[in-house]
PDB file of N, CA and C in Angstrom:
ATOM      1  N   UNK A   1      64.860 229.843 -14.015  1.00  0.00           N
ATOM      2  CA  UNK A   1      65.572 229.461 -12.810  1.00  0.00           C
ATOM      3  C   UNK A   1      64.666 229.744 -11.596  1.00  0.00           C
ATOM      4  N   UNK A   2      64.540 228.481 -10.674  1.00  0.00           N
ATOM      5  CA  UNK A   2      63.588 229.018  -9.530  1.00  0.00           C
ATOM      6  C   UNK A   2      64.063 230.206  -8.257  1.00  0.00           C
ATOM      7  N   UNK A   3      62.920 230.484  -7.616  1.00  0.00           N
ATOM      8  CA  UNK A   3      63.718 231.776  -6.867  1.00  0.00           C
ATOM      9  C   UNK A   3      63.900 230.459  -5.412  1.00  0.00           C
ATOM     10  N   UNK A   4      64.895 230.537  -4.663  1.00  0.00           N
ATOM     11  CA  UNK A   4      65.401 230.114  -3.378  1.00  0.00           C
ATOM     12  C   UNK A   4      64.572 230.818  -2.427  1.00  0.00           C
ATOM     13  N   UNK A   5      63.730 229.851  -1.625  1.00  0.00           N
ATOM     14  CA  UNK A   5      63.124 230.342  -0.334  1.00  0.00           C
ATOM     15  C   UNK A   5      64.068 230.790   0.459  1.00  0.00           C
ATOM     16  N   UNK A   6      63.533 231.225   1.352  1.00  0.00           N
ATOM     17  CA  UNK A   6      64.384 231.224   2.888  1.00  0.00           C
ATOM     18  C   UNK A   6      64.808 230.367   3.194  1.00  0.00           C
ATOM     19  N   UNK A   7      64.184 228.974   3.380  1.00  0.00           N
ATOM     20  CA  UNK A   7      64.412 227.712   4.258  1.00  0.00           C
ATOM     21  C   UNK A   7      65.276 226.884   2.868  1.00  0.00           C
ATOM     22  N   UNK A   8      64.969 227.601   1.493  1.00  0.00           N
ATOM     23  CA  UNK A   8      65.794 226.632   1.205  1.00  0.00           C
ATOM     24  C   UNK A   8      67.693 226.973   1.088  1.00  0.00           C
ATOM     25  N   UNK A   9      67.530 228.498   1.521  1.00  0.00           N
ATOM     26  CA  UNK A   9      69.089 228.873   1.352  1.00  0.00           C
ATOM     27  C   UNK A   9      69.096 228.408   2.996  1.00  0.00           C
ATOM     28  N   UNK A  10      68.472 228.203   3.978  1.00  0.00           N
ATOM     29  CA  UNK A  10      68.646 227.731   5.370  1.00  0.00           C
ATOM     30  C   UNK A  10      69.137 226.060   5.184  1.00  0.00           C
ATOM     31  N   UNK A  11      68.688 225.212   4.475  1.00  0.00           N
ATOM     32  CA  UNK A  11      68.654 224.097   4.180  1.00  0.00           C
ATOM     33  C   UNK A  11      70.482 223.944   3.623  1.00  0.00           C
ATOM     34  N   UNK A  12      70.609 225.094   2.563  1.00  0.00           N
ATOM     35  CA  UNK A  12      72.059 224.631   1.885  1.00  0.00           C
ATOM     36  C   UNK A  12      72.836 225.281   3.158  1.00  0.00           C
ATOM     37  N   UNK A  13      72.722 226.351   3.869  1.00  0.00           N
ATOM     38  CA  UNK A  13      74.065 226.397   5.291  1.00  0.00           C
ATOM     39  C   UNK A  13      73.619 225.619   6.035  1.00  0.00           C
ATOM     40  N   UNK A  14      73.225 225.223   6.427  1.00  0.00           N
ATOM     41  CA  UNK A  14      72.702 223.814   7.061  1.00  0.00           C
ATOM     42  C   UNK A  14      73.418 222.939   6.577  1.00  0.00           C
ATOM     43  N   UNK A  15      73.869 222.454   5.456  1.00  0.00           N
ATOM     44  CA  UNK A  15      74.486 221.487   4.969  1.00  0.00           C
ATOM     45  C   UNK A  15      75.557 221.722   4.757  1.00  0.00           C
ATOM     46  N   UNK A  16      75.968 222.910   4.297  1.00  0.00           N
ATOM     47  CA  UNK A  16      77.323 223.077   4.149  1.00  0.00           C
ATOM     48  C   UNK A  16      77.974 223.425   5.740  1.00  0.00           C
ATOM     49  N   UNK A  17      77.424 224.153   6.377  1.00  0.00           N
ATOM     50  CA  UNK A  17      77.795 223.520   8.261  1.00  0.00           C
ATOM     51  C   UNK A  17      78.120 222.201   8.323  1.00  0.00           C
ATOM     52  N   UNK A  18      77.196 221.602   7.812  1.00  0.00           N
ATOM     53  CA  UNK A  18      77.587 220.507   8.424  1.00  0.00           C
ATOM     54  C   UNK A  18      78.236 219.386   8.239  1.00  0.00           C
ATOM     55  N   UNK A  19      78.781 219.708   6.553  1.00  0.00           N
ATOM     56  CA  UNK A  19      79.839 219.232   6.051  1.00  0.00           C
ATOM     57  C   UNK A  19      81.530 219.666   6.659  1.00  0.00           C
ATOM     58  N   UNK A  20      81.090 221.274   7.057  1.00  0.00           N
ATOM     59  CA  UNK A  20      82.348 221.391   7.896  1.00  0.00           C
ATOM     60  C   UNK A  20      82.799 220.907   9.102  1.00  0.00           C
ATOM     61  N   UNK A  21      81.716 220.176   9.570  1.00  0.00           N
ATOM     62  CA  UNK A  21      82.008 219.924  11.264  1.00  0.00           C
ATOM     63  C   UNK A  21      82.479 218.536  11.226  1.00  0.00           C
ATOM     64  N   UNK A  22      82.882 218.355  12.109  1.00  0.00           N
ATOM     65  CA  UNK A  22      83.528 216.828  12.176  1.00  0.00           C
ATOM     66  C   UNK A  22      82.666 216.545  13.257  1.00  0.00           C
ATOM     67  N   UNK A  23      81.734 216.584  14.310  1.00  0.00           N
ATOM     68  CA  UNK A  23      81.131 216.349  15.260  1.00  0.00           C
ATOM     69  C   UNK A  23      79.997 215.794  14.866  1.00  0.00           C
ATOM     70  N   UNK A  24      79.692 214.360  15.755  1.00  0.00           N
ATOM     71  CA  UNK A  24      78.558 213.896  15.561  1.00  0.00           C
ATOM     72  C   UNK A  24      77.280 214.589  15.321  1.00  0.00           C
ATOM     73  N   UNK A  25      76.397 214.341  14.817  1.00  0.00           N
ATOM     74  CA  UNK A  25      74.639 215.108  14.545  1.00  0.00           C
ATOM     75  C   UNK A  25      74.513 215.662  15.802  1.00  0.00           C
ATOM     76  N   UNK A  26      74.259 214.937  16.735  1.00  0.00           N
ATOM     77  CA  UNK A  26      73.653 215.011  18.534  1.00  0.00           C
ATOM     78  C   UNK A  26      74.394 216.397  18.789  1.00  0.00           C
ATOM     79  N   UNK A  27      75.689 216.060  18.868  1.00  0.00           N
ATOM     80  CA  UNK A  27      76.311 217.269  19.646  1.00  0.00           C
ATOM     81  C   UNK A  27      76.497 218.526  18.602  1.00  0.00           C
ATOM     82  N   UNK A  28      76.213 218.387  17.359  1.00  0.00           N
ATOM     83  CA  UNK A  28      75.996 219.804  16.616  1.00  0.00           C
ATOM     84  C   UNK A  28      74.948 220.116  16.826  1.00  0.00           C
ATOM     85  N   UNK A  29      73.515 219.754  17.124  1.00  0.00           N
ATOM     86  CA  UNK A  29      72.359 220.015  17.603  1.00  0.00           C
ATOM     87  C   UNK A  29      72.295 220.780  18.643  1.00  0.00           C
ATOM     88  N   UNK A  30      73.122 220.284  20.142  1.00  0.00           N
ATOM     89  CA  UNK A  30      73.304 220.694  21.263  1.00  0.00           C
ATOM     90  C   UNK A  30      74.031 222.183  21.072  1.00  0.00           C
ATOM     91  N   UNK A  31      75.191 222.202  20.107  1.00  0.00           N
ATOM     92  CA  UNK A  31      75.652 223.651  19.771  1.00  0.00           C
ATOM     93  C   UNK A  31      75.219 224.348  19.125  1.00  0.00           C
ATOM     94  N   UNK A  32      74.350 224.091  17.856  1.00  0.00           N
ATOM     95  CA  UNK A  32      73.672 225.200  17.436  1.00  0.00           C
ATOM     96  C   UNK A  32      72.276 225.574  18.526  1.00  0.00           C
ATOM     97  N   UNK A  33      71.630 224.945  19.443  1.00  0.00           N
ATOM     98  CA  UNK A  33      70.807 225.621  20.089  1.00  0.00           C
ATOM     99  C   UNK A  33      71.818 226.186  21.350  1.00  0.00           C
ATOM    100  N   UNK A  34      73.139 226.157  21.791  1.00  0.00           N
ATOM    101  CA  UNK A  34      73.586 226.753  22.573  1.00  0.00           C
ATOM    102  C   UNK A  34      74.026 228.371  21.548  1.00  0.00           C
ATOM    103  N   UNK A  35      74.012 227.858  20.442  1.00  0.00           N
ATOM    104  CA  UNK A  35      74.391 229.140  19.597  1.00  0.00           C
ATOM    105  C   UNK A  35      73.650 230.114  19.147  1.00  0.00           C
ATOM    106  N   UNK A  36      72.228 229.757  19.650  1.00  0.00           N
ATOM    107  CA  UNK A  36      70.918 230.514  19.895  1.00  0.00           C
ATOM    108  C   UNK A  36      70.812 231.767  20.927  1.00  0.00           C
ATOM    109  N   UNK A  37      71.903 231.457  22.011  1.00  0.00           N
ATOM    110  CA  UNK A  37      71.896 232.289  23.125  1.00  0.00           C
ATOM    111  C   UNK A  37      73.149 233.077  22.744  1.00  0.00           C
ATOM    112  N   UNK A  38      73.939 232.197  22.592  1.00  0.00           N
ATOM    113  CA  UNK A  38      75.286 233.059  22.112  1.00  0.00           C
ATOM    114  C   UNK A  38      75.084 234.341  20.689  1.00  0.00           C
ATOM    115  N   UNK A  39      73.719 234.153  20.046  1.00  0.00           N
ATOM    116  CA  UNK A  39      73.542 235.523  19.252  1.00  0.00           C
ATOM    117  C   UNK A  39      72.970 236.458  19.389  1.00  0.00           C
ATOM    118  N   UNK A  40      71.782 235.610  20.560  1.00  0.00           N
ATOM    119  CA  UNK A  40      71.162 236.739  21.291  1.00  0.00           C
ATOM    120  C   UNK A  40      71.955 237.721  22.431  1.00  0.00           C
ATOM    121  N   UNK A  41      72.686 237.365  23.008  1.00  0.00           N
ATOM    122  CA  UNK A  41      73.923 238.137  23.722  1.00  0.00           C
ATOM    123  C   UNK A  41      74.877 239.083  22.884  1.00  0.00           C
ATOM    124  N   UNK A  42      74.793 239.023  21.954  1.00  0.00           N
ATOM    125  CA  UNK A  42      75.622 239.422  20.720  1.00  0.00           C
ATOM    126  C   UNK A  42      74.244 240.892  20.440  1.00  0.00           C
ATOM    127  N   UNK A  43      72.721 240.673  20.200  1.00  0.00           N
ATOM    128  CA  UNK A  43      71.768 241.380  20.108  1.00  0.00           C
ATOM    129  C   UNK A  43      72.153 242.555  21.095  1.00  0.00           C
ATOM    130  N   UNK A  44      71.820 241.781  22.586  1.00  0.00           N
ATOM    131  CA  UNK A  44      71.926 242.440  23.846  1.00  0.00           C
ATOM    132  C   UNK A  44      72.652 243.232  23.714  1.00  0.00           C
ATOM    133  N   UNK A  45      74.120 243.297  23.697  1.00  0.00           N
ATOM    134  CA  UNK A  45      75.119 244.201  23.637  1.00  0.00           C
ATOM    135  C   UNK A  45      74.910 244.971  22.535  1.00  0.00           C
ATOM    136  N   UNK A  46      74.558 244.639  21.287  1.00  0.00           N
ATOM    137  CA  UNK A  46      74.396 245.795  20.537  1.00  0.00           C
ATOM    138  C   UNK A  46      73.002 246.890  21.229  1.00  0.00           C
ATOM    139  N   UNK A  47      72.489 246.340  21.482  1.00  0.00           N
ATOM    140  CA  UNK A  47      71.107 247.530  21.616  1.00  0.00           C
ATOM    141  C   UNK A  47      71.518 248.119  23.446  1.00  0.00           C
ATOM    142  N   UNK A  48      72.438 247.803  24.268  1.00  0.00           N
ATOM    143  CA  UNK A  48      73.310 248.081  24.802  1.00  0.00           C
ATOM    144  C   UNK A  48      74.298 249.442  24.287  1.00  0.00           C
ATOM    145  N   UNK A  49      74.771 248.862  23.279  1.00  0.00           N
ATOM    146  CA  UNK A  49      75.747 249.848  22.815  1.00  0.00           C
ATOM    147  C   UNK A  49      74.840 250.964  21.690  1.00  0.00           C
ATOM    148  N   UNK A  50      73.850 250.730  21.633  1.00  0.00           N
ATOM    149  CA  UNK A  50      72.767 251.894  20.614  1.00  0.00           C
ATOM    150  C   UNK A  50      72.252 252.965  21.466  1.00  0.00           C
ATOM    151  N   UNK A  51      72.350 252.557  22.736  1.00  0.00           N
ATOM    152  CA  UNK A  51      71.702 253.332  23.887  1.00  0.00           C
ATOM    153  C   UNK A  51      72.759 253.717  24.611  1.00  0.00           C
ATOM    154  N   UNK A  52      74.106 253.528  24.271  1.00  0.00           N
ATOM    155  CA  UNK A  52      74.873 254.297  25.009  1.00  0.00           C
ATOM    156  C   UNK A  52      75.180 254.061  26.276  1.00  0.00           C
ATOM    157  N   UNK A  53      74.456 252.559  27.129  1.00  0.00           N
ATOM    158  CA  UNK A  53      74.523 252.557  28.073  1.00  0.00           C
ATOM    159  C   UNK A  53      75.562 251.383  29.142  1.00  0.00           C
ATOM    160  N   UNK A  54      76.802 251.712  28.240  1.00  0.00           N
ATOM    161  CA  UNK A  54      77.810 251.016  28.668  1.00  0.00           C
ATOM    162  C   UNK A  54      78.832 252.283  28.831  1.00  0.00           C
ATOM    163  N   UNK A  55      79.492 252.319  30.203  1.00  0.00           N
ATOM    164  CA  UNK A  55      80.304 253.486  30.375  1.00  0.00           C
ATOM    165  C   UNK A  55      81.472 253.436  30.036  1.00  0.00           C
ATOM    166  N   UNK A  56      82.188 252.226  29.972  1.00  0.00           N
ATOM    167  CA  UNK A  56      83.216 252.073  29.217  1.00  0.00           C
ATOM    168  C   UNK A  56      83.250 252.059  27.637  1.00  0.00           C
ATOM    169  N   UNK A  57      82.150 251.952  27.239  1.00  0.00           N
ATOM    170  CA  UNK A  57      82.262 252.505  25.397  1.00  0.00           C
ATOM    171  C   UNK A  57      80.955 253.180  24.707  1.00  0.00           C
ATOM    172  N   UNK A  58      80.666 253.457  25.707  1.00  0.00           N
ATOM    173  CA  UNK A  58      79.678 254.901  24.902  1.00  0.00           C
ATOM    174  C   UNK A  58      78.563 254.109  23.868  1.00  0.00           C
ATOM    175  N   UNK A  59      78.233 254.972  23.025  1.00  0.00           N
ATOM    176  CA  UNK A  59      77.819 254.739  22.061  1.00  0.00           C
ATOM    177  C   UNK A  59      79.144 253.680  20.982  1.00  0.00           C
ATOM    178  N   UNK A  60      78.255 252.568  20.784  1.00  0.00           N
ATOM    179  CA  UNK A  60      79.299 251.623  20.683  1.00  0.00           C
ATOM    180  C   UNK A  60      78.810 250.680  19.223  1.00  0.00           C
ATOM    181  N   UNK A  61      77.659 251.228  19.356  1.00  0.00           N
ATOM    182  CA  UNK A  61      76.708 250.113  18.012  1.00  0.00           C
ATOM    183  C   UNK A  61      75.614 251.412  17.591  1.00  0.00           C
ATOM    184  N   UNK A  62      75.107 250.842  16.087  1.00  0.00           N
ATOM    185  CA  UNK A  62      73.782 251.472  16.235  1.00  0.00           C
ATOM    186  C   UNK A  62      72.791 250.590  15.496  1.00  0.00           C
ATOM    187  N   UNK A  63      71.542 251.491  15.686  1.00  0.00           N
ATOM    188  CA  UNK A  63      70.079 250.405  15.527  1.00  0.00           C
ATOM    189  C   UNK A  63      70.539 249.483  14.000  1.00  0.00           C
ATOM    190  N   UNK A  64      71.210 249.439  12.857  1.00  0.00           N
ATOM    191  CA  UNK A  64      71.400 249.066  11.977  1.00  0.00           C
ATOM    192  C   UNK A  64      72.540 247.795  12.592  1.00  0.00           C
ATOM    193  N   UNK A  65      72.923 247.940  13.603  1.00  0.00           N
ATOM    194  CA  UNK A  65      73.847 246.642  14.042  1.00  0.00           C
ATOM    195  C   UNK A  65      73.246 245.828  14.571  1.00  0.00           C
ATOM    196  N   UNK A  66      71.917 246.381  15.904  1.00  0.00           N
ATOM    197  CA  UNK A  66      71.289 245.666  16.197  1.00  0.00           C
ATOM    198  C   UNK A  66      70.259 244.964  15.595  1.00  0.00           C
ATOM    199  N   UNK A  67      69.617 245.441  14.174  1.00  0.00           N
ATOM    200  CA  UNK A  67      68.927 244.525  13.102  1.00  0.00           C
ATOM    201  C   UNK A  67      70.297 243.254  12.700  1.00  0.00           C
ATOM    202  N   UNK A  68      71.039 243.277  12.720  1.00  0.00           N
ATOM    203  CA  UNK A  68      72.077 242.580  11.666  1.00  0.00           C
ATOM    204  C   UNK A  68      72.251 241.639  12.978  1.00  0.00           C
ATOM    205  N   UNK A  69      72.576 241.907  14.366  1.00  0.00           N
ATOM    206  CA  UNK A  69      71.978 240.839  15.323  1.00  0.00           C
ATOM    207  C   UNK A  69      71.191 240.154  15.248  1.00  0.00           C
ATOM    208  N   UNK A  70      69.819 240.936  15.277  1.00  0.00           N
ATOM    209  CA  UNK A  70      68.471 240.161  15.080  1.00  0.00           C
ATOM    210  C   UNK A  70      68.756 239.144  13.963  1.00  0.00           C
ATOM    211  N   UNK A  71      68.948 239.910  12.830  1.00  0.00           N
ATOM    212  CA  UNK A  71      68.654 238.957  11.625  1.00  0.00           C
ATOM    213  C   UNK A  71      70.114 237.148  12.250  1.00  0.00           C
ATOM    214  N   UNK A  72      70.726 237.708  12.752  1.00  0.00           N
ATOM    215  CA  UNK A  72      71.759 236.552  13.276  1.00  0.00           C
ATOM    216  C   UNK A  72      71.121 235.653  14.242  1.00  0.00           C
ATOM    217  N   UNK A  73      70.696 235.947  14.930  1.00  0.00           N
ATOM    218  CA  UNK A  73      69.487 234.852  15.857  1.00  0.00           C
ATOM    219  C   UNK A  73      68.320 234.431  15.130  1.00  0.00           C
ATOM    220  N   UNK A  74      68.152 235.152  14.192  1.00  0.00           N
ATOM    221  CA  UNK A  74      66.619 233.989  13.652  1.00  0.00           C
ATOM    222  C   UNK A  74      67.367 233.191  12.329  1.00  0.00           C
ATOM    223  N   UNK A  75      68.622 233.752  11.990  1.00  0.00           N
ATOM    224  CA  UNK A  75      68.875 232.313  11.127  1.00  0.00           C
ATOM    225  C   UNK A  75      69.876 231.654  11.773  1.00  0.00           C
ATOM    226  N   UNK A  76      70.027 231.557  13.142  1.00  0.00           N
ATOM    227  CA  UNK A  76      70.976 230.697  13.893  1.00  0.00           C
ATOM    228  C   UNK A  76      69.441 229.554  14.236  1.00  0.00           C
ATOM    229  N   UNK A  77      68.388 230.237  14.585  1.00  0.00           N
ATOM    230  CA  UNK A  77      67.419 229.905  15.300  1.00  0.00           C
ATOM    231  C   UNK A  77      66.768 228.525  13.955  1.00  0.00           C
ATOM    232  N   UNK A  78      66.822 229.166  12.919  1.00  0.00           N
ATOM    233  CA  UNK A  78      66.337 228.639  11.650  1.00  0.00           C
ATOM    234  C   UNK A  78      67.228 227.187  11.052  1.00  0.00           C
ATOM    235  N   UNK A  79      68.648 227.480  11.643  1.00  0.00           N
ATOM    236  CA  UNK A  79      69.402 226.122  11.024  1.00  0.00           C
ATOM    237  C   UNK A  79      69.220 225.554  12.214  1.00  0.00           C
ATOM    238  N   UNK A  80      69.113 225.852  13.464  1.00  0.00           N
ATOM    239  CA  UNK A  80      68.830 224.823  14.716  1.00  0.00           C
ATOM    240  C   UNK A  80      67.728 223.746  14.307  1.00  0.00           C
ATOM    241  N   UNK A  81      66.905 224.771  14.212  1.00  0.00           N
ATOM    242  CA  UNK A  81      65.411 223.964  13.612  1.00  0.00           C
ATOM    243  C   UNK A  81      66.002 222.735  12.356  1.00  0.00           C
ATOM    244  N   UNK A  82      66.275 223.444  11.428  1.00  0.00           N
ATOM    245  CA  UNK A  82      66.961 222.466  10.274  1.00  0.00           C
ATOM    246  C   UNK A  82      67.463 220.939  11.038  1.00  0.00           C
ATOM    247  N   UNK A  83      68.309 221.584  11.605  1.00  0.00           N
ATOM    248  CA  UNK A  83      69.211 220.414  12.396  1.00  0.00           C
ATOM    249  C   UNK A  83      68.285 219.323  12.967  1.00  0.00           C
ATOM    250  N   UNK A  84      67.669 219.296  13.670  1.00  0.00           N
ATOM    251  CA  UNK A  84      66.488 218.807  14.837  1.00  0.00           C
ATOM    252  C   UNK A  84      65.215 218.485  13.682  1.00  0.00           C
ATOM    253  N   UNK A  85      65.038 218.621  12.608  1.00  0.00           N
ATOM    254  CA  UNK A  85      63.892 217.632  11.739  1.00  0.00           C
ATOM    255  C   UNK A  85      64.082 218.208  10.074  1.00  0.00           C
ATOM    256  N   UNK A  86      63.992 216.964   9.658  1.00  0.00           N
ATOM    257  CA  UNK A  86      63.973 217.371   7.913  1.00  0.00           C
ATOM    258  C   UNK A  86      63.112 218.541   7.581  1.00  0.00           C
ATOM    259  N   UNK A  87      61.816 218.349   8.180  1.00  0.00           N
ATOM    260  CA  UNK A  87      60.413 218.768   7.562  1.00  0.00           C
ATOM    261  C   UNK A  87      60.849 220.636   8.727  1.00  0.00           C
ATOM    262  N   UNK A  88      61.846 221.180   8.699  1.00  0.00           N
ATOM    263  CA  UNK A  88      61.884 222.386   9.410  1.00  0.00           C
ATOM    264  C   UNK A  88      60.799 223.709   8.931  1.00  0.00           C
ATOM    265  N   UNK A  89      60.626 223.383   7.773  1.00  0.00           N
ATOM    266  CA  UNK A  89      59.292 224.347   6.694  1.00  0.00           C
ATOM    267  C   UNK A  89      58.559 224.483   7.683  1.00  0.00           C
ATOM    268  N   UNK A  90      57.865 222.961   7.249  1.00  0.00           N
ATOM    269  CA  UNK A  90      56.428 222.567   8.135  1.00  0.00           C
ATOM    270  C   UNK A  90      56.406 222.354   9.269  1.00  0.00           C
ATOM    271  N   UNK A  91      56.950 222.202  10.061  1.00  0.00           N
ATOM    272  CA  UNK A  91      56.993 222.726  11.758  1.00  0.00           C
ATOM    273  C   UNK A  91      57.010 223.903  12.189  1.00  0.00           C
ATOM    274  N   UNK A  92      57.843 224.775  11.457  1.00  0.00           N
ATOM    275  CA  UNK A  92      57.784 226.504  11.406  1.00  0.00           C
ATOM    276  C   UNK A  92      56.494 226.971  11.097  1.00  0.00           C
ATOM    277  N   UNK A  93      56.031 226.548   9.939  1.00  0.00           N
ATOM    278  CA  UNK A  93      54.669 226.978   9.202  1.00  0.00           C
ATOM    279  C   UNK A  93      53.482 226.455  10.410  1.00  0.00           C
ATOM    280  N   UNK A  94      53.232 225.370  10.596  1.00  0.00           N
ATOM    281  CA  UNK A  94      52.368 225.181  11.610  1.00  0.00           C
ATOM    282  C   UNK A  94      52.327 225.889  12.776  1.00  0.00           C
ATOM    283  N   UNK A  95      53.660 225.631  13.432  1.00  0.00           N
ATOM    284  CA  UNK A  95      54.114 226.388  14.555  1.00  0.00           C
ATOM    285  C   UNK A  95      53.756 227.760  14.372  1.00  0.00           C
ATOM    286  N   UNK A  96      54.018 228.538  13.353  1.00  0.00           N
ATOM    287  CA  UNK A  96      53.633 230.213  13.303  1.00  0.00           C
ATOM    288  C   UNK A  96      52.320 230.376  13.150  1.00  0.00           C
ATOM    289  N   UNK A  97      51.409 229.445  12.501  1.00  0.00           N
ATOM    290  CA  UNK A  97      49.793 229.517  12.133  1.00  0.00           C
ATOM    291  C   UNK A  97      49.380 229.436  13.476  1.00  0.00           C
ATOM    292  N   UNK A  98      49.820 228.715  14.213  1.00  0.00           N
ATOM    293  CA  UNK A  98      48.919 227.938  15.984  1.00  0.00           C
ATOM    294  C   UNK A  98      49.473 229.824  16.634  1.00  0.00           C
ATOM    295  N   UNK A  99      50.597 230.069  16.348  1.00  0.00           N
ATOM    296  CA  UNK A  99      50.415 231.802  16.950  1.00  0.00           C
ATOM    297  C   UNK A  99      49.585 232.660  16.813  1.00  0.00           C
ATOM    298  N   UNK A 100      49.316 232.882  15.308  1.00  0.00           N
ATOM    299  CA  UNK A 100      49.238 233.785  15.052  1.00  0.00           C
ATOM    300  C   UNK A 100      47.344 233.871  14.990  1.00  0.00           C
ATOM    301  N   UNK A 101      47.000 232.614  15.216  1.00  0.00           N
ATOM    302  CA  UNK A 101      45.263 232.440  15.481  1.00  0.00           C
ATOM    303  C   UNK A 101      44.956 232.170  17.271  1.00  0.00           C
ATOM    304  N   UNK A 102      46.479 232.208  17.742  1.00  0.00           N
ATOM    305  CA  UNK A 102      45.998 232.282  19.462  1.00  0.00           C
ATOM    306  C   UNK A 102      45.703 233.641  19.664  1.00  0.00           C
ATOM    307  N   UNK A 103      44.533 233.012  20.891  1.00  0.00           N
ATOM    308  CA  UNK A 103      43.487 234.290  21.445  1.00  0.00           C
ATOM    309  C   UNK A 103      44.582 234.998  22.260  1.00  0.00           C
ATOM    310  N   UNK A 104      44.792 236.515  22.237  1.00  0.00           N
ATOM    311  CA  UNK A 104      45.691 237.131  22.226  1.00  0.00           C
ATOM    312  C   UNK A 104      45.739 237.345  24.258  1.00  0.00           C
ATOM    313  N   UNK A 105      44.683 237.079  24.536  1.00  0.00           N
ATOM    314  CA  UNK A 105      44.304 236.582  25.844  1.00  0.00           C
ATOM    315  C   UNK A 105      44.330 235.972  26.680  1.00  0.00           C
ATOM    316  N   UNK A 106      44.667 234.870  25.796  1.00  0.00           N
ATOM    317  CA  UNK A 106      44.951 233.462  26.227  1.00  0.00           C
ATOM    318  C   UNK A 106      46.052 233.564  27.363  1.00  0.00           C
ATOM    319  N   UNK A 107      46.070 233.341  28.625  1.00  0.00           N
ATOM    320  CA  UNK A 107      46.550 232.845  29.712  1.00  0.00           C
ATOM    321  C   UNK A 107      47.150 234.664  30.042  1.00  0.00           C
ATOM    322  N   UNK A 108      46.148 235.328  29.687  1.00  0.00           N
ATOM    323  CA  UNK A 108      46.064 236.510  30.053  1.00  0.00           C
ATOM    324  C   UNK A 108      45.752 236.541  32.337  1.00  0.00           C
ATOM    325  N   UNK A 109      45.899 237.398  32.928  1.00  0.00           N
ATOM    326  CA  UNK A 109      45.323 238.067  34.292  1.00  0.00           C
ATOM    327  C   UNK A 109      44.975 238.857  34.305  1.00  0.00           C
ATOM    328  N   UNK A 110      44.404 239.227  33.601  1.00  0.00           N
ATOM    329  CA  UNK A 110      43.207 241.013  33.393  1.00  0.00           C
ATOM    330  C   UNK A 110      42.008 240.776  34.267  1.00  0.00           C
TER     331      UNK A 110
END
């Protein structure tokens, strides 16, 4: 039995999303990248609430909530991508190679 990538268990909620939605392609596109911000706000407040620095609820989250955030914005971030081109692998994969060989300088003011 093969092992399931990332992108390919991204690929099946991707599809099964989008079997649930009744909304045209276009405007599920438009909401899952509005749903990009809406998890990162979700982040915010947790590492907010890890630091204690909400006076109305204290210590309210901790660093193990704010990973489980994180991990919620990069696979909100990951079916967006899905959504917006078949080939989401290979746009990611390219896209992360062109990073990770930029001159770390690059459009540096030192």
């Amino acid at each position: 039995m093969p092992v399931d990538t990332t992108w390919d268990i991204i690929h099946r909620l991707t599809a099964r999303l989008d079997d649930y939605s009744t909304l045209p392609i276009d405007q599920r596109r438009i909401l899952q990248i509005l749903k990009i911000t809406e998890e990162a706000g979700e982040a915010a407040e947790a590492v907010i609430g890890a630091l204690g620095q909400n006076p109305r609820k204290g210590f309210s989250h901790t660093w193990d909530d704010v990973q489980a955030e994180v991990c919620d914005v990069i696979t909100t971030a990951m079916v967006a991508l899905q959504r917006l081109t078949p080939n989401a692998r290979e746009v990611f994969a390219e896209h992360l190679d062109r990073i990770a060989n930029r001159d770390l300088t690059e459009g540096s003011h030192r």
